[in-house]
Protein backbone atom coordinates (compact mmCIF):
# COMPACT_ATOMS: atom_id res chain seq x y z
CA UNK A 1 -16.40 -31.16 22.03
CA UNK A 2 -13.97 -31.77 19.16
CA UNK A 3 -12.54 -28.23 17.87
CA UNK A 4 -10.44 -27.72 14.91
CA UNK A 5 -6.48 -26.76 15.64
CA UNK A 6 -6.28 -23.00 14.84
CA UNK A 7 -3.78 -22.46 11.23
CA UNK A 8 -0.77 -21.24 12.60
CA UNK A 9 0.74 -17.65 13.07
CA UNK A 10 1.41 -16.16 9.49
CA UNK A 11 4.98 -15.18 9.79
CA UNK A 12 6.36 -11.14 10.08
CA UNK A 13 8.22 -11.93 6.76
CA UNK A 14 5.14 -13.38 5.14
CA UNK A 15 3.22 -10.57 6.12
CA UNK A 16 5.99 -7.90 5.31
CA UNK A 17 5.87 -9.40 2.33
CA UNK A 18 1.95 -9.27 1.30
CA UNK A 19 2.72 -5.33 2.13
CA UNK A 20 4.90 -4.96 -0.21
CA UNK A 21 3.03 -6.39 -3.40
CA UNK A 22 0.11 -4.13 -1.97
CA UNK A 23 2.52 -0.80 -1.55
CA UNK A 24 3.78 -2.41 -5.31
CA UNK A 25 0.49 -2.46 -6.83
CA UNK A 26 -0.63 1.07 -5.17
CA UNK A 27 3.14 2.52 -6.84
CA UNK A 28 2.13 1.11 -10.37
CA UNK A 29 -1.27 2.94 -9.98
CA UNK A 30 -0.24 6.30 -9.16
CA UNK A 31 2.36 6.00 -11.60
CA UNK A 32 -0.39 5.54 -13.94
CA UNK A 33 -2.24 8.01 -12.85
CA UNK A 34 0.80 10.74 -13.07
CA UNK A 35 1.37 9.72 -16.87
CA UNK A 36 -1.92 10.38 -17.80
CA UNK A 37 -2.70 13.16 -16.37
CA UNK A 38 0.80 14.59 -15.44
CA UNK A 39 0.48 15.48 -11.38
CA UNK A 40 0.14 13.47 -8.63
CA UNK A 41 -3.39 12.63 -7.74
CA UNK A 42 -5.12 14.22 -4.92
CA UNK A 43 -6.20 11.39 -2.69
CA UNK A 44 -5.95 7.71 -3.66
CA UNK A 45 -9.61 7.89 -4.40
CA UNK A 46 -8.79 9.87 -7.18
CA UNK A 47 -7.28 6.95 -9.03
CA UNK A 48 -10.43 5.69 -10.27
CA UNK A 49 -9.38 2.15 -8.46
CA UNK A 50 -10.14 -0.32 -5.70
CA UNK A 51 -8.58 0.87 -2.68
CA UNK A 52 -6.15 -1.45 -0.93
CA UNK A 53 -6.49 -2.13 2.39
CA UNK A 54 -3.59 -0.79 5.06
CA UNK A 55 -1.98 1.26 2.74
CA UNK A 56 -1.96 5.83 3.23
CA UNK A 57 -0.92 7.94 0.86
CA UNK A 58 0.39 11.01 1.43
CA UNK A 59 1.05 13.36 -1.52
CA UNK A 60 4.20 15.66 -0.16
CA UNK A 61 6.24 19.34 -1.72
CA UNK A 62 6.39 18.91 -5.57
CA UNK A 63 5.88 15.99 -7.07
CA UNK A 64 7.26 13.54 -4.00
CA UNK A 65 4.71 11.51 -2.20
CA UNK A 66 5.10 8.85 0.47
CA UNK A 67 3.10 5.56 0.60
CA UNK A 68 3.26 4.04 4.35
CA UNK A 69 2.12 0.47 4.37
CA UNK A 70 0.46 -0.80 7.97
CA UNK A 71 -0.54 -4.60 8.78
CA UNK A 72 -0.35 -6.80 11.58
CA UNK A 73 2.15 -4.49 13.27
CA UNK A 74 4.31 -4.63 10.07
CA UNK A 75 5.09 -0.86 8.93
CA UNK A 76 6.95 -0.25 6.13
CA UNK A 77 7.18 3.66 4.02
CA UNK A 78 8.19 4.38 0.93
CA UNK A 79 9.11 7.90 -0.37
CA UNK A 80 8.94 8.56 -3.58
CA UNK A 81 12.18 10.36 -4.37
């Protein structure tokens, strides 16, 4: 039987890189979401929007908060101070 070639591997930099729009776009949102209502939000569900896949938040002391991205193996964690 004739079977199609698999696409190849998507790159680690590729997919670091999709992680960080989606980390970018999640950032923009609760930054939104803290001018308009002046605190951090509770959960991400809180932000009224779609929920991006592979991406935590964690609200932390104050007004700090950490975002830790997760896909294919790629981690990446961003701390808001």
């Amino acid at each position: 039987m004739l079977q199609p070639t698999p696409p190849p591997e998507v790159p680690i930099t590729v997919q670091e890189a999709g992680l960080r729009m989606e980390m970018s776009a999640q950032l923009a949102r609760i930054q939104r979401f803290v001018r308009d209502n002046g605190r951090l939000p509770a959960s991400l569900q809180e932000t009224e929007e779609e929920l991006l896949t592979g991406v935590a938040y964690i609200p932390l002391a104050d007004s700090t908060f950490r975002l830790r991205g997760n896909m294919s193996g790629v981690t990446i964690d961003y701390l808001s101070t």
